[in-house]
C-alpha atoms as a PDB file:
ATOM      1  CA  UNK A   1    -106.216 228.700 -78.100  1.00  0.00           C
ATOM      2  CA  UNK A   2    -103.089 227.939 -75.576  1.00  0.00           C
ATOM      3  CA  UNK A   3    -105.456 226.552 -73.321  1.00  0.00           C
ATOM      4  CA  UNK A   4    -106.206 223.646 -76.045  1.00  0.00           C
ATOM      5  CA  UNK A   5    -102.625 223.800 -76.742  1.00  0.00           C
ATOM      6  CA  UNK A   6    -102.017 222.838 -73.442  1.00  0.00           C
ATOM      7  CA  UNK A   7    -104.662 220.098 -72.964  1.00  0.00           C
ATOM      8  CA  UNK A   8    -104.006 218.285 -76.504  1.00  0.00           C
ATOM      9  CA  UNK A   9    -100.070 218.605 -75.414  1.00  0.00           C
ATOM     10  CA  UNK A  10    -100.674 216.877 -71.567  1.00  0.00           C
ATOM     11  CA  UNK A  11    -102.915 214.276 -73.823  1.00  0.00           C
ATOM     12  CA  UNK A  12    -100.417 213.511 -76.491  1.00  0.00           C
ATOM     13  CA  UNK A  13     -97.479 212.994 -73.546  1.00  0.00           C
ATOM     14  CA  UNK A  14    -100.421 210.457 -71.845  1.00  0.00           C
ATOM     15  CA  UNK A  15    -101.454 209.179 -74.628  1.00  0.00           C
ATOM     16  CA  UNK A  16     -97.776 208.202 -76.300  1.00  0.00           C
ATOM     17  CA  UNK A  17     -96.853 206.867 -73.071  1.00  0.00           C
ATOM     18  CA  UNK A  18     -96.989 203.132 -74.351  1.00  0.00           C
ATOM     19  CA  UNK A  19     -94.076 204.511 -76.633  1.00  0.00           C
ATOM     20  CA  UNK A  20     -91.228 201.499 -76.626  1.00  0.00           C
ATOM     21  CA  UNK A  21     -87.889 200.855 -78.081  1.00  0.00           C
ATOM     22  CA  UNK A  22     -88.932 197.552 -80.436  1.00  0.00           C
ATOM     23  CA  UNK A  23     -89.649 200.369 -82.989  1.00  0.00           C
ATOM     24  CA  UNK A  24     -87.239 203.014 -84.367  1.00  0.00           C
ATOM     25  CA  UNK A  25     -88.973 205.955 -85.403  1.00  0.00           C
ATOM     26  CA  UNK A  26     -88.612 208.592 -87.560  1.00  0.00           C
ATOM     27  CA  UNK A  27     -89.483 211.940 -88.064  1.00  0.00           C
ATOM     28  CA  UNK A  28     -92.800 212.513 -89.830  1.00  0.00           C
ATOM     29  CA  UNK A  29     -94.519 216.143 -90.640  1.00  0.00           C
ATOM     30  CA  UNK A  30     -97.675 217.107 -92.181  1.00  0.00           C
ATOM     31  CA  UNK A  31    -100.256 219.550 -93.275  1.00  0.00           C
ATOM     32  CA  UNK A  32    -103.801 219.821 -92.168  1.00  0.00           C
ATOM     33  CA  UNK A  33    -106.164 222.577 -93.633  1.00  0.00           C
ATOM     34  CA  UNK A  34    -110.000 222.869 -93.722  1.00  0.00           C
ATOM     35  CA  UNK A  35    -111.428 224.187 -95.953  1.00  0.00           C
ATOM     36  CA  UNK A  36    -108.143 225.843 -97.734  1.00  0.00           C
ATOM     37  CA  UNK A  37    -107.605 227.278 -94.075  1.00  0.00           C
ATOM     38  CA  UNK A  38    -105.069 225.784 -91.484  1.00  0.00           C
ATOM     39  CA  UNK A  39    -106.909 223.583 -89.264  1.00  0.00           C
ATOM     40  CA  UNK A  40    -105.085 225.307 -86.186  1.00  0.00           C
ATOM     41  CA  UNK A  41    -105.602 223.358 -82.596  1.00  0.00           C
ATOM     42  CA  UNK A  42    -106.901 219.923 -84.458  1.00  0.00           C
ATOM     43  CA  UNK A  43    -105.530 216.742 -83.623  1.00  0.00           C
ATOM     44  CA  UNK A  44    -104.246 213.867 -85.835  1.00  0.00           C
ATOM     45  CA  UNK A  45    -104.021 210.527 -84.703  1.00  0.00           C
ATOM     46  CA  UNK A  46    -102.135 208.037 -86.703  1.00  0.00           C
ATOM     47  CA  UNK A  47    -103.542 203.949 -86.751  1.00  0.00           C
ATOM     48  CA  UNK A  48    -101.059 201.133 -88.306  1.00  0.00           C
ATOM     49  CA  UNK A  49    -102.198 198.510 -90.226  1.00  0.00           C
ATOM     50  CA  UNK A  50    -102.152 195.426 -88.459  1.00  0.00           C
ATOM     51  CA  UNK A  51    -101.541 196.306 -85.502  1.00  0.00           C
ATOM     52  CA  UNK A  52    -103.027 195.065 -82.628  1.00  0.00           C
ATOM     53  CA  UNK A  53    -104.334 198.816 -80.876  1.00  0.00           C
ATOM     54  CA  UNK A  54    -104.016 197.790 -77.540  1.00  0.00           C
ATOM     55  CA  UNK A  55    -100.200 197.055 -77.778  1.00  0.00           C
ATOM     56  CA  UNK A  56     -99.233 199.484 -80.618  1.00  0.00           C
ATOM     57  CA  UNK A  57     -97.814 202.867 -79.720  1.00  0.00           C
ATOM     58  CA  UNK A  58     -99.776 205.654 -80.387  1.00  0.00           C
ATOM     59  CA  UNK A  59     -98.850 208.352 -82.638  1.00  0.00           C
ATOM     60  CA  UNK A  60    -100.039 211.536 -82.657  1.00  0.00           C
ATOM     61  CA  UNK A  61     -99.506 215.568 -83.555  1.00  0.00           C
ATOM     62  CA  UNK A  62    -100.959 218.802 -83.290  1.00  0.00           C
ATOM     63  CA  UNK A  63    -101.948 221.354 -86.145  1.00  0.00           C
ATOM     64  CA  UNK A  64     -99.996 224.752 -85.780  1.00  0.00           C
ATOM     65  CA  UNK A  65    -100.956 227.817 -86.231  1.00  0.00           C
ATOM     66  CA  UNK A  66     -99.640 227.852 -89.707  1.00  0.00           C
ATOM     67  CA  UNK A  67    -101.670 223.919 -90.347  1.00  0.00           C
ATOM     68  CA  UNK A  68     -98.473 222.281 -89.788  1.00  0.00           C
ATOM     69  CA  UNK A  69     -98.089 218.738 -87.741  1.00  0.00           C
ATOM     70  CA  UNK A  70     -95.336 217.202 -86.041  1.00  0.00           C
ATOM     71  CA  UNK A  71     -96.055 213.406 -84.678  1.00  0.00           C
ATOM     72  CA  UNK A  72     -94.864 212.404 -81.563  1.00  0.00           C
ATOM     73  CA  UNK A  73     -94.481 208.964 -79.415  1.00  0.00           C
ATOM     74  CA  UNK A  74     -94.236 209.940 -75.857  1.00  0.00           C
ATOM     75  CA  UNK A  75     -91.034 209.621 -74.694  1.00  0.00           C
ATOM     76  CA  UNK A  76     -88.821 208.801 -77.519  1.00  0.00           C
ATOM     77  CA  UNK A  77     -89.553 212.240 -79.107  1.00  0.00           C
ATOM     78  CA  UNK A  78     -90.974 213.389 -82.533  1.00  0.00           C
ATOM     79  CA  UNK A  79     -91.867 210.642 -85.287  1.00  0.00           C
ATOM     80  CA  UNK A  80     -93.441 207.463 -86.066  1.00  0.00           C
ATOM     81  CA  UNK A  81     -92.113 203.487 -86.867  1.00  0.00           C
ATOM     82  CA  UNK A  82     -92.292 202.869 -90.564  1.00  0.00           C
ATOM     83  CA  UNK A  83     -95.561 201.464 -92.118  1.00  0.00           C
ATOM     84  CA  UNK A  84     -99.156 202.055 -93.259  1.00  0.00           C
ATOM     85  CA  UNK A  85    -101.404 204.406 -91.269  1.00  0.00           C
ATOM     86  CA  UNK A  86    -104.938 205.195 -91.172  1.00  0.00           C
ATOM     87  CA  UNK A  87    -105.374 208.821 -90.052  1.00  0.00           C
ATOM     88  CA  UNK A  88    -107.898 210.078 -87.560  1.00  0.00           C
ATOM     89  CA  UNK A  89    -108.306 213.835 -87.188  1.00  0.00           C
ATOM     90  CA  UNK A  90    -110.735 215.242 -84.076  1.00  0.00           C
ATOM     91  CA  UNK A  91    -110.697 219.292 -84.260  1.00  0.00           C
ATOM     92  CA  UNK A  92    -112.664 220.290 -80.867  1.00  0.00           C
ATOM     93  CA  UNK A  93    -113.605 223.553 -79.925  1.00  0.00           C
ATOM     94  CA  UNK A  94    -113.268 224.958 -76.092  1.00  0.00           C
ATOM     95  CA  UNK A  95    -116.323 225.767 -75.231  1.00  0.00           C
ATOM     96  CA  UNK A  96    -115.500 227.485 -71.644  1.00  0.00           C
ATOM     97  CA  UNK A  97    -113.413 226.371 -68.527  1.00  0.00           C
ATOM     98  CA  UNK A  98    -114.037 223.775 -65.411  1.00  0.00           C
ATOM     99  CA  UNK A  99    -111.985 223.689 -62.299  1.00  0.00           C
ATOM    100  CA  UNK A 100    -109.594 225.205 -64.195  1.00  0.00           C
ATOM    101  CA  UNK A 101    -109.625 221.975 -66.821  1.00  0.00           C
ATOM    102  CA  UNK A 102    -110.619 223.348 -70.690  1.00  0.00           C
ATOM    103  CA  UNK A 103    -113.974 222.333 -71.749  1.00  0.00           C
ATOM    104  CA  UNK A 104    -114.131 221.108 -75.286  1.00  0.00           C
ATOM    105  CA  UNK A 105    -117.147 221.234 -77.280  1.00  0.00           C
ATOM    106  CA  UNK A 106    -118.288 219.670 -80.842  1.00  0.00           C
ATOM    107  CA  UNK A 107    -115.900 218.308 -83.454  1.00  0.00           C
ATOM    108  CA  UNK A 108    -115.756 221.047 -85.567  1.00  0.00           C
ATOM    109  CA  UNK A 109    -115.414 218.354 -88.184  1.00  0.00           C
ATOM    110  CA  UNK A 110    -118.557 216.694 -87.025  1.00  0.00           C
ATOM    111  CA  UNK A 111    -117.014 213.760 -86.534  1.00  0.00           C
ATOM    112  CA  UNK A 112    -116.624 212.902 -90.062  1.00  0.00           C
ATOM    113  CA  UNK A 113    -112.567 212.469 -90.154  1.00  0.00           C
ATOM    114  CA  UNK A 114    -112.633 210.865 -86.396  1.00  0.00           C
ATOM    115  CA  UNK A 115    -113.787 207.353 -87.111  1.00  0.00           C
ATOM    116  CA  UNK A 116    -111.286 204.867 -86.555  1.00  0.00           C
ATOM    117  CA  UNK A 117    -113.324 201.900 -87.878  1.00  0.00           C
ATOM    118  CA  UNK A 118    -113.938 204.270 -91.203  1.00  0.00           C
ATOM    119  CA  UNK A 119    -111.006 205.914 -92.095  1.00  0.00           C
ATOM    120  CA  UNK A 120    -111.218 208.435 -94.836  1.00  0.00           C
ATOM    121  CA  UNK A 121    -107.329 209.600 -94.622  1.00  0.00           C
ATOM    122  CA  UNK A 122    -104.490 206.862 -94.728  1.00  0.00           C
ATOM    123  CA  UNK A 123    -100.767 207.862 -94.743  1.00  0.00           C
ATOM    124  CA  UNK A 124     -97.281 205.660 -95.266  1.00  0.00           C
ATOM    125  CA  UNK A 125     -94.402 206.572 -92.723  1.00  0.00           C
ATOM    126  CA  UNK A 126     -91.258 205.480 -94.705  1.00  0.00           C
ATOM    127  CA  UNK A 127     -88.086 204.275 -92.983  1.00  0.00           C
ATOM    128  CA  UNK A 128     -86.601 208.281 -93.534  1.00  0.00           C
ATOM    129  CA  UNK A 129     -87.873 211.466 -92.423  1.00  0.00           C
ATOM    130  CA  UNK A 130     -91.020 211.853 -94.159  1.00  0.00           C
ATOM    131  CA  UNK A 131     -92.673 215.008 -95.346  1.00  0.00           C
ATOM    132  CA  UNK A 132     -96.641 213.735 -96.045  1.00  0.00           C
ATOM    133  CA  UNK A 133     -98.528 215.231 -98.516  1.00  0.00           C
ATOM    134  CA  UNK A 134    -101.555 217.732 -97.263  1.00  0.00           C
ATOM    135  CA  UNK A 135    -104.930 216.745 -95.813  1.00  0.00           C
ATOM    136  CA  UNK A 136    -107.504 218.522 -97.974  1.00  0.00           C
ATOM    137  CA  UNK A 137    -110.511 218.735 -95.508  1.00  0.00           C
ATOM    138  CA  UNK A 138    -114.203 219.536 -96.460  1.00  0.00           C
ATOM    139  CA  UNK A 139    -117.559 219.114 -95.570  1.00  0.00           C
ATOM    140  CA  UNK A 140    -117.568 216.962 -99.172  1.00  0.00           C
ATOM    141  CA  UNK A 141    -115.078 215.285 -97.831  1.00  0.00           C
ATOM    142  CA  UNK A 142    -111.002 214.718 -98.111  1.00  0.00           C
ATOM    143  CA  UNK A 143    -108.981 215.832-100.992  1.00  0.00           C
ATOM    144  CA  UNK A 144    -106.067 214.239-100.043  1.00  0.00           C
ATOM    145  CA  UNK A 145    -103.056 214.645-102.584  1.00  0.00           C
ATOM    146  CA  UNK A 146    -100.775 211.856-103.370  1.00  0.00           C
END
């Protein structure tokens, strides 16, 4: 588990490195459970609306041990600029070690949350800190509570 820790934690610091100051951002937390269990070690991506991908920061957490999220932009710390969000959540397994790099297997999800172009989970990030209702995951499909 720390080893996918570790990997989704270099990724999100990569990843968030677009990060600038033309947004403020606030602090955002979350739930994530599958199943009715915490979805420990899955990652949630957050997508505005309208926003053009390849010049929008990217926002991401990672599910605790206890299914909790914070999100994160690189640099500027924990949180999220204000607005509506599709949600994207990828839950790999590691499936074994390479040159001392994790190997992730499968979505455990089976890639049925991960679909940027299909969003099943959407989320507002208000101009406070924001305390999102759960994601609900099943293999029906998301209960999401409003």
């Amino acid at each position: 588990m720390s080893k996918v820790v570790f990997s989704l934690t270099a990724a999100l610091a990569l990843a968030c490195a677009s990060c600038g100051n033309k947004n403020k951002i606030y602090p955002v937390s979350g739930k994530v459970a599958y199943n009715g269990a915490p979805a420990s070690g899955a990652a949630v991506f957050f997508y505005r609306h309208g926003a053009d991908p390849m010049n929008e920061h990217m926002v991401m957490g990672l599910v605790q041990e206890d299914g909790s999220f914070e999100l994160v932009c690189g640099s500027l710390g924990k949180g999220a600029p204000p607005g509506e969000y599709d949600v994207v959540i990828e839950w790999k397994q590691v499936s074994g070690q390479s040159k001392g790099r994790p190997q992730h297997g499968p979505d455990k999800l089976k890639g049925r949350y991960a679909d940027p172009k299909h969003p099943l989970l959407h989320a507002t990030v208000e101009a406070k800190a924001t305390q999102l209702d759960p994601f609900e995951l099943t293999d029906a499909g998301p209960a999401q509570k409003r």
